[in-house]
Protein backbone atom coordinates (compact mmCIF):
# COMPACT_ATOMS: atom_id res chain seq x y z
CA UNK A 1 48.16 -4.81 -7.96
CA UNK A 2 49.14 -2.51 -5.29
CA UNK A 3 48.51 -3.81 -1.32
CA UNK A 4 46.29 -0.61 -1.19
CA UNK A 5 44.23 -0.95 -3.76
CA UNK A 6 43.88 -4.81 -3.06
CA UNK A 7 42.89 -4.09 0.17
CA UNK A 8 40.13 -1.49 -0.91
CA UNK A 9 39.36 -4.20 -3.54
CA UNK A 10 38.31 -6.61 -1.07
CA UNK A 11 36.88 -4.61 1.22
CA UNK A 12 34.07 -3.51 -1.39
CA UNK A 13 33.70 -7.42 -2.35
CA UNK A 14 32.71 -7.88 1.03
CA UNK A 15 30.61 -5.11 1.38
CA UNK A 16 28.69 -6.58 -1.88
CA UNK A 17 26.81 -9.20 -0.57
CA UNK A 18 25.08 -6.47 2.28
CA UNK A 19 24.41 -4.07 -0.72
CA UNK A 20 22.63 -7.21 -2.85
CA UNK A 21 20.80 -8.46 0.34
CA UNK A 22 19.04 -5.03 0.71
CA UNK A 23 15.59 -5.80 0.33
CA UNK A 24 12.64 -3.37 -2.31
CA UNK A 25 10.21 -1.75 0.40
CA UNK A 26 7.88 -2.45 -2.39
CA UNK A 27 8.70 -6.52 -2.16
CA UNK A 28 6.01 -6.15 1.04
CA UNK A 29 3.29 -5.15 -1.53
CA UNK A 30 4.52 -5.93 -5.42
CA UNK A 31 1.63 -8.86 -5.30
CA UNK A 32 -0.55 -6.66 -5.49
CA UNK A 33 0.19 -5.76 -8.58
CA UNK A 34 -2.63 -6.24 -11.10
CA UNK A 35 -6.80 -5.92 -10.98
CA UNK A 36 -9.33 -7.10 -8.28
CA UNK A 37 -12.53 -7.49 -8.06
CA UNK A 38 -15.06 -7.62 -4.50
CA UNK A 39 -18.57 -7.87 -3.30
CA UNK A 40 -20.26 -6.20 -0.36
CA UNK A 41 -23.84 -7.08 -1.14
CA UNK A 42 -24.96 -4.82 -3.74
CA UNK A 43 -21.52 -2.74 -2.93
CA UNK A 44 -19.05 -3.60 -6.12
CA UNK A 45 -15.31 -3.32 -5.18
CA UNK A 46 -12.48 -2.35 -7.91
CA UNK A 47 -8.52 -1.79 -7.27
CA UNK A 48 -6.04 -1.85 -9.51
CA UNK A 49 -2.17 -1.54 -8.55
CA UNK A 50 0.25 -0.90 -11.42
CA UNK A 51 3.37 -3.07 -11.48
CA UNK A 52 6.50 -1.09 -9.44
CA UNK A 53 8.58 1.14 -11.02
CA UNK A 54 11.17 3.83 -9.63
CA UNK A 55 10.46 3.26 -6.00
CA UNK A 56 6.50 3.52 -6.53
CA UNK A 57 3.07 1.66 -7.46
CA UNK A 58 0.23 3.08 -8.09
CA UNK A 59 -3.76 2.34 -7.03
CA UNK A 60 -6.98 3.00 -8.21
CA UNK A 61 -9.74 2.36 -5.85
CA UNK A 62 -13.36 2.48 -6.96
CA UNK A 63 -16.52 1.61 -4.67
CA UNK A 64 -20.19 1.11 -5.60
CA UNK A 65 -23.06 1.09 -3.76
CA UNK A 66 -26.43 0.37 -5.54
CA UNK A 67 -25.04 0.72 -8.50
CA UNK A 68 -23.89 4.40 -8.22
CA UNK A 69 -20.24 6.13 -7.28
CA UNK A 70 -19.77 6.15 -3.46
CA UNK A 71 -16.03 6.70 -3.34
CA UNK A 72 -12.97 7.00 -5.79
CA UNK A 73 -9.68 6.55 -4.12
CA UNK A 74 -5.97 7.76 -5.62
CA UNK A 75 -3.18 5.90 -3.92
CA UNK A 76 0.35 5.04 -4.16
CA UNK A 77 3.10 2.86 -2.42
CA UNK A 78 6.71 4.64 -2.03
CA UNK A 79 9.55 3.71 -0.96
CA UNK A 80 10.96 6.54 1.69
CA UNK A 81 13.57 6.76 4.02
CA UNK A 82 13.05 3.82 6.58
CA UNK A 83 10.36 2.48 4.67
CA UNK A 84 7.20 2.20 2.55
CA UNK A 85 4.60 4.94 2.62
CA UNK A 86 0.98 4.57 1.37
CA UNK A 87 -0.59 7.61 0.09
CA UNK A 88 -4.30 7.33 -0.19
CA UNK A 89 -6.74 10.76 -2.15
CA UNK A 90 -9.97 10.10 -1.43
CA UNK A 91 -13.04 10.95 -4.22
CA UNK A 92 -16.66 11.30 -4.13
CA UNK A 93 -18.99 11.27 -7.25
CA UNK A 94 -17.74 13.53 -10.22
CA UNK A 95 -14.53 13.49 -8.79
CA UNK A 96 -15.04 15.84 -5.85
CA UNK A 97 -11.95 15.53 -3.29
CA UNK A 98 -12.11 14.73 0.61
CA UNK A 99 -8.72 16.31 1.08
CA UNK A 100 -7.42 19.33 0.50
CA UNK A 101 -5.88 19.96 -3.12
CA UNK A 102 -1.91 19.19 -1.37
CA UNK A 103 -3.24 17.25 1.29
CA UNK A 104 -2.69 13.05 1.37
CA UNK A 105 -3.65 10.34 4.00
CA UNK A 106 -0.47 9.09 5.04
CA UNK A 107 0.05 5.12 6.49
CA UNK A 108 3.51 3.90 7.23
CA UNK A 109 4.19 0.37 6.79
CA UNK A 110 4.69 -1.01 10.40
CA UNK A 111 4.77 -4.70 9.82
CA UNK A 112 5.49 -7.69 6.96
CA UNK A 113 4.29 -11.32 8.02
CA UNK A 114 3.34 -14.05 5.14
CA UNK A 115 2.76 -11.60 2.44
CA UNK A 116 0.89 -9.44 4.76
CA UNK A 117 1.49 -5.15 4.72
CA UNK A 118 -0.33 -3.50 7.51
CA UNK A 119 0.10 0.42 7.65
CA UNK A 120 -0.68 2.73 10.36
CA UNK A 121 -1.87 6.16 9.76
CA UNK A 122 0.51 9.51 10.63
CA UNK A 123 -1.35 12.08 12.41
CA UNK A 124 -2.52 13.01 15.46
CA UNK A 125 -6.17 13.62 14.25
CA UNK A 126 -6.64 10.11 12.27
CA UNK A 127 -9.83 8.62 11.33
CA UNK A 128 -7.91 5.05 9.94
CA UNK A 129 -5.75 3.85 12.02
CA UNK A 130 -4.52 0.88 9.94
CA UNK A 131 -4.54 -0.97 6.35
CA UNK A 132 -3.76 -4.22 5.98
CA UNK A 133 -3.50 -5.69 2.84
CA UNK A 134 -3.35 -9.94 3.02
CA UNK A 135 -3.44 -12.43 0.40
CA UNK A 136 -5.36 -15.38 0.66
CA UNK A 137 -3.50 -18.05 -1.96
CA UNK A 138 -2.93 -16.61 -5.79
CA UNK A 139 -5.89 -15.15 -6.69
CA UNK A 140 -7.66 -13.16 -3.85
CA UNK A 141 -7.04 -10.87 -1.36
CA UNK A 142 -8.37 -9.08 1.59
CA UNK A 143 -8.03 -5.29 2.71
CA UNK A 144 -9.11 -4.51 6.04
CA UNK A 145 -9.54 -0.73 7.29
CA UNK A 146 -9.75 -0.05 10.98
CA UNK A 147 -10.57 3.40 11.98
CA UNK A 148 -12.14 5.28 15.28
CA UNK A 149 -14.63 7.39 14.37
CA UNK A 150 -16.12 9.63 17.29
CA UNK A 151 -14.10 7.46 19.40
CA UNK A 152 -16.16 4.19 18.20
CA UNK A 153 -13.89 1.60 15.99
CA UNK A 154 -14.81 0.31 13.21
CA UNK A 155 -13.46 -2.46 10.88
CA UNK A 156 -14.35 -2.90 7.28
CA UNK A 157 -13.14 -5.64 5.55
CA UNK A 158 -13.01 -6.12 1.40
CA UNK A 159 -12.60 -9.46 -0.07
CA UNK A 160 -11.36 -9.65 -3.44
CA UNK A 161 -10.30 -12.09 -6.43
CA UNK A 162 -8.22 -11.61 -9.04
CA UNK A 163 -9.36 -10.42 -12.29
């Protein structure tokens, strides 16, 4: 083998490791993957998260309350450049959107700690300012949404088990 191309040879073994030790965005959330079930109440609580696949995983939110269709929600994890995004279309009854037909809520992830994702919203005009998603042990989990609405906060909090 030539010096050169030795060289260049072991220059992009080294550089292997770095390449291998680059870590899935979706890592922070893949757990999720899967159905789970809540409580609120009479409230019911659904989301489901398909398993990743090219760079995204995606949600289906339903809530109940009395029985009847309070909110559907769309969303998706993707991985983006310097990051993980979570896009979140919002539903009432009979599938009649919140947002605009091209519009999204948009939440950067912003911090990982013991399986825990918390997002903050993009925007100057926000209503949520964060999701966290947090597991408690293997088979439940706990979303928390805090938003300022009319510049009062508010936290709701959804605990769920695995189906």
């Amino acid at each position: 083998m030539r010096p050169h191309a030795l060289a260049a040879a072991l220059v992009l073994l080294a550089a292997l490791p770095g390449l291998a030790a680059a870590a899935d965005p979706l890592d922070a959330v893949a757990w999720l993957a899967g159905s789970w079930r809540g409580e609120r109440g009479d409230e019911a609580l659904e989301e489901t998260w398909l398993a990743p696949a090219d760079g995204t995983m995606v949600g289906l939110f339903r809530w109940l309350k009395g029985g009847e269709v309070y909110l559907y929600e769309l969303m998706s994890f993707e991985a983006a450049e310097g990051g993980l995004v979570l896009k979140i279309k919002h539903f009432g009854p009979g599938l009649v959107g919140w947002e605009e037909k091209a519009e999204w809520k948009l939440f950067d992830l912003v911090g990982v700690e013991d399986g825990k994702a918390v997002f903050a919203e993009r925007g100057d005009e926000v209503e949520h300012t964060r999701v966290t998603y947090r597991p408690e042990g293997e088979s439940a989990m706990v979303a928390t949404f805090e938003e300022v609405r009319g510049g009062e906060p508010r936290v709701l909090t959804f605990r769920y088990r695995r189906e």
